[in-house]
C-alpha atoms as a PDB file:
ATOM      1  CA  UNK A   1    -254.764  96.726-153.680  1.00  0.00           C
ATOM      2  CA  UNK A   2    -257.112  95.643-151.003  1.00  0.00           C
ATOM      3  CA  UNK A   3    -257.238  92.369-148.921  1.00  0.00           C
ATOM      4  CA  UNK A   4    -260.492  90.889-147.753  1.00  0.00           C
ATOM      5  CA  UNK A   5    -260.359  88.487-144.582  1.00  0.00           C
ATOM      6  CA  UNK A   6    -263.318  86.198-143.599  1.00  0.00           C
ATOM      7  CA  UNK A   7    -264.509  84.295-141.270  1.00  0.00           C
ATOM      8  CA  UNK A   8    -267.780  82.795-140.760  1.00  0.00           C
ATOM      9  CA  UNK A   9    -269.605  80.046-137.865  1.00  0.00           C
ATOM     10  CA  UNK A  10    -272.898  79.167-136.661  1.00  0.00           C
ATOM     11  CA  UNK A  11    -273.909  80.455-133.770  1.00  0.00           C
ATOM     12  CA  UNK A  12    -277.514  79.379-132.391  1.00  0.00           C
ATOM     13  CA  UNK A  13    -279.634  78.757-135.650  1.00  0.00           C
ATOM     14  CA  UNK A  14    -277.865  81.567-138.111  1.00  0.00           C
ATOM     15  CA  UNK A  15    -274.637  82.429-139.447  1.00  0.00           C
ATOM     16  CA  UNK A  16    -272.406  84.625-138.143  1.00  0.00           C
ATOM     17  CA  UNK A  17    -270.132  86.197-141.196  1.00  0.00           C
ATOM     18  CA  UNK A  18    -266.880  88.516-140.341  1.00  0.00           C
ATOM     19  CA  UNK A  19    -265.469  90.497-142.677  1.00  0.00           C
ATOM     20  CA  UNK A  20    -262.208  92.627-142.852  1.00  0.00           C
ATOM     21  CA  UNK A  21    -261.678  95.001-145.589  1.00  0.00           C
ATOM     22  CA  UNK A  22    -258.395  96.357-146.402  1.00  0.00           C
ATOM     23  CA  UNK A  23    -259.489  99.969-147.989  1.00  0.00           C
ATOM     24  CA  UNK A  24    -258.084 103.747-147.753  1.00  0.00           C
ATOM     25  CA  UNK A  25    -261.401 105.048-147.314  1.00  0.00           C
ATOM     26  CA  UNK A  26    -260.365 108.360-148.213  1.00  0.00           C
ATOM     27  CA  UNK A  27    -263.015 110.621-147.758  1.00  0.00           C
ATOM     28  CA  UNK A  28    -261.672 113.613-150.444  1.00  0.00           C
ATOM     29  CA  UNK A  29    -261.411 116.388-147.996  1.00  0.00           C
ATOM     30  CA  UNK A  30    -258.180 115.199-146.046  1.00  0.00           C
ATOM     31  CA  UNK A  31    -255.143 117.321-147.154  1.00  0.00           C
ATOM     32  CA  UNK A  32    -251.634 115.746-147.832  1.00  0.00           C
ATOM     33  CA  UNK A  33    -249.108 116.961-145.769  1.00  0.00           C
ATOM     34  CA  UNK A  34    -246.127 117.848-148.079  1.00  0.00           C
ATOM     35  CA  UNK A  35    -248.326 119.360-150.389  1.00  0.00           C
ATOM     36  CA  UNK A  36    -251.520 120.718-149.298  1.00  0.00           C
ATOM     37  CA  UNK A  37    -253.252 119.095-151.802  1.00  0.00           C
ATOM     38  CA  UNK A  38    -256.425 117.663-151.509  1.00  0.00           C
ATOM     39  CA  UNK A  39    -256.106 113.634-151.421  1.00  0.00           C
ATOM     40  CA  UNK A  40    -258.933 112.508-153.762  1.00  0.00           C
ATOM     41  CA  UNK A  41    -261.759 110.217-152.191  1.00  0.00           C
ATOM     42  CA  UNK A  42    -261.274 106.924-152.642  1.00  0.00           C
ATOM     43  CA  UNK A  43    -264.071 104.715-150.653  1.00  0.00           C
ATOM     44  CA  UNK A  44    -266.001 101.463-150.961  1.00  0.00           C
ATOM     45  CA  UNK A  45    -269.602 101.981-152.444  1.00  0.00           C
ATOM     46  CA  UNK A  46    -270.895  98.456-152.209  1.00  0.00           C
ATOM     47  CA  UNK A  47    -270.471  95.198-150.171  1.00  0.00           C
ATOM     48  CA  UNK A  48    -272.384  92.020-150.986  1.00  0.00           C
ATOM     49  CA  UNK A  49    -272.761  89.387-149.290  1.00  0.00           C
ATOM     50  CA  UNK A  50    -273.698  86.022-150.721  1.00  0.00           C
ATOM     51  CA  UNK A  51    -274.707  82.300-148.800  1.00  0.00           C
ATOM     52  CA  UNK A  52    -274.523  79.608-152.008  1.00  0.00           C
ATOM     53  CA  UNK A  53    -274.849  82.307-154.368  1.00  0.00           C
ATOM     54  CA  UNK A  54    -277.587  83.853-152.826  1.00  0.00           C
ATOM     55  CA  UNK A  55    -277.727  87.216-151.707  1.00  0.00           C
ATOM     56  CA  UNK A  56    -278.077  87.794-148.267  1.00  0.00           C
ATOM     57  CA  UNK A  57    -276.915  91.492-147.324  1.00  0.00           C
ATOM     58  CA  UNK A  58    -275.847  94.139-150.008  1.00  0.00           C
ATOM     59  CA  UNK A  59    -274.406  97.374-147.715  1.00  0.00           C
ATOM     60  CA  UNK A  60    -274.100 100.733-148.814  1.00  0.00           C
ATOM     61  CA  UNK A  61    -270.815 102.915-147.413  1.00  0.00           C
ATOM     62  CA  UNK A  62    -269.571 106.338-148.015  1.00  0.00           C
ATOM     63  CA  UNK A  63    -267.285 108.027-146.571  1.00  0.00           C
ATOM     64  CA  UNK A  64    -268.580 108.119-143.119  1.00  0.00           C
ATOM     65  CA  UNK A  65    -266.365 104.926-142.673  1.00  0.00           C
ATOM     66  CA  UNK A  66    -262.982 104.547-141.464  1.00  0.00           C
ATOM     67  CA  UNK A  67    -260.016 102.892-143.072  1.00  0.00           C
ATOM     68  CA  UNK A  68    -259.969  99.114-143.422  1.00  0.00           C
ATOM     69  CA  UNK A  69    -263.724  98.562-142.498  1.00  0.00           C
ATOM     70  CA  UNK A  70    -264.798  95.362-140.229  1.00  0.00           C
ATOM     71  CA  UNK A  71    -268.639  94.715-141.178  1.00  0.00           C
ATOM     72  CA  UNK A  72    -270.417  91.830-139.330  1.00  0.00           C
ATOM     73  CA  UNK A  73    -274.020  90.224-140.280  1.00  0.00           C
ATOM     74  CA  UNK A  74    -275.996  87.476-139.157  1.00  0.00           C
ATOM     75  CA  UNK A  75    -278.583  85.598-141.196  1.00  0.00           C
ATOM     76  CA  UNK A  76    -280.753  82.690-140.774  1.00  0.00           C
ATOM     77  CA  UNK A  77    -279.788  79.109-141.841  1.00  0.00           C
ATOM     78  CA  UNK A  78    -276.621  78.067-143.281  1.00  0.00           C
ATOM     79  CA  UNK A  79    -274.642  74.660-142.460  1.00  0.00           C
ATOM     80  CA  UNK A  80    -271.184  73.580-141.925  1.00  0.00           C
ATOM     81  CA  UNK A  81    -269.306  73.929-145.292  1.00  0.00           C
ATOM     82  CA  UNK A  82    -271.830  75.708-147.141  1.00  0.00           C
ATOM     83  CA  UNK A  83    -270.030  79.105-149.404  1.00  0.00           C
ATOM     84  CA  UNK A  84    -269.704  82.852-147.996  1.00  0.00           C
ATOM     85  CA  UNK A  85    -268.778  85.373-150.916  1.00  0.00           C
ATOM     86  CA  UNK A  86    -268.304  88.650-149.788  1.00  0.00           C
ATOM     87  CA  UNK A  87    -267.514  91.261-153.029  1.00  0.00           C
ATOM     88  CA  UNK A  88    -267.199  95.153-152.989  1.00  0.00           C
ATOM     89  CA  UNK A  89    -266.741  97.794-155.294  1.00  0.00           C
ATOM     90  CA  UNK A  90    -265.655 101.426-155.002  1.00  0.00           C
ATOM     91  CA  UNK A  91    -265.990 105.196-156.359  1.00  0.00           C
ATOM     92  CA  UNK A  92    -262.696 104.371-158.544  1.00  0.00           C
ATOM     93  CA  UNK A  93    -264.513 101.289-160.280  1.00  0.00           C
ATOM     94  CA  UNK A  94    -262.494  98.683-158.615  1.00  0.00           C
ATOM     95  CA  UNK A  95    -263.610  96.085-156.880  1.00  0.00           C
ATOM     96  CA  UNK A  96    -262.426  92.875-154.608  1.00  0.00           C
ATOM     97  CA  UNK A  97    -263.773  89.511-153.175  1.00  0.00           C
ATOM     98  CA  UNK A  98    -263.325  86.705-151.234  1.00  0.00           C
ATOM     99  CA  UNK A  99    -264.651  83.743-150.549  1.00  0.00           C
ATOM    100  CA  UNK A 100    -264.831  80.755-147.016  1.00  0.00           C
ATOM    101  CA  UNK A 101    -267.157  78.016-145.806  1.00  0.00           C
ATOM    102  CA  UNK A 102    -268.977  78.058-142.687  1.00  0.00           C
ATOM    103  CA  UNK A 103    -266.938  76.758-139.739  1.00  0.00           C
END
């Protein structure tokens, strides 16, 4: 269903984590074209971010994004080869995640 790309490097004392989310986004109130009908919304809720298994950045979307979202965040510390989780969840219950180690 969705693909989540990551990368991640230090970059002058903190860690510099790029992710790409492969999402619909639908936002509920875009009609199909061969029928009229409503598409339902279908849109990521949550992203977390973890460093070791530590949270560092827990986002909140709605609809107000568009399709396939690229979120970026920076946070003190982190090494070479340390763990980057990033996990999100939607409005349809499911959810995705991925993991890398810092470049």
């Amino acid at each position: 269903m969705s693909t989540v790309k990551i990368r991640s490097r230090q970059q002058d004392g903190s860690t510099l984590v790029h992710v790409l989310i492969e999402h619909p986004m639908e936002t509920g109130r875009r009609r199909d074209e061969t029928t009229g009908e409503l598409i339902p919304a279908h849109f990521i809720e949550q992203v977390l971010f973890e460093h070791n298994g530590r949270r560092v950045a827990l986002c909140a979307l709605s609809t107000a994004v568009s399709q396939n979202p690229y979120l970026s965040i920076r946070f003190r510390g982190g090494k070479s080869g340390d763990k980057i989780r990033v996990s999100w969840s939607d409005n349809l219950g499911r959810h995705g995640s991925a993991e890398t180690t810092v470049a």
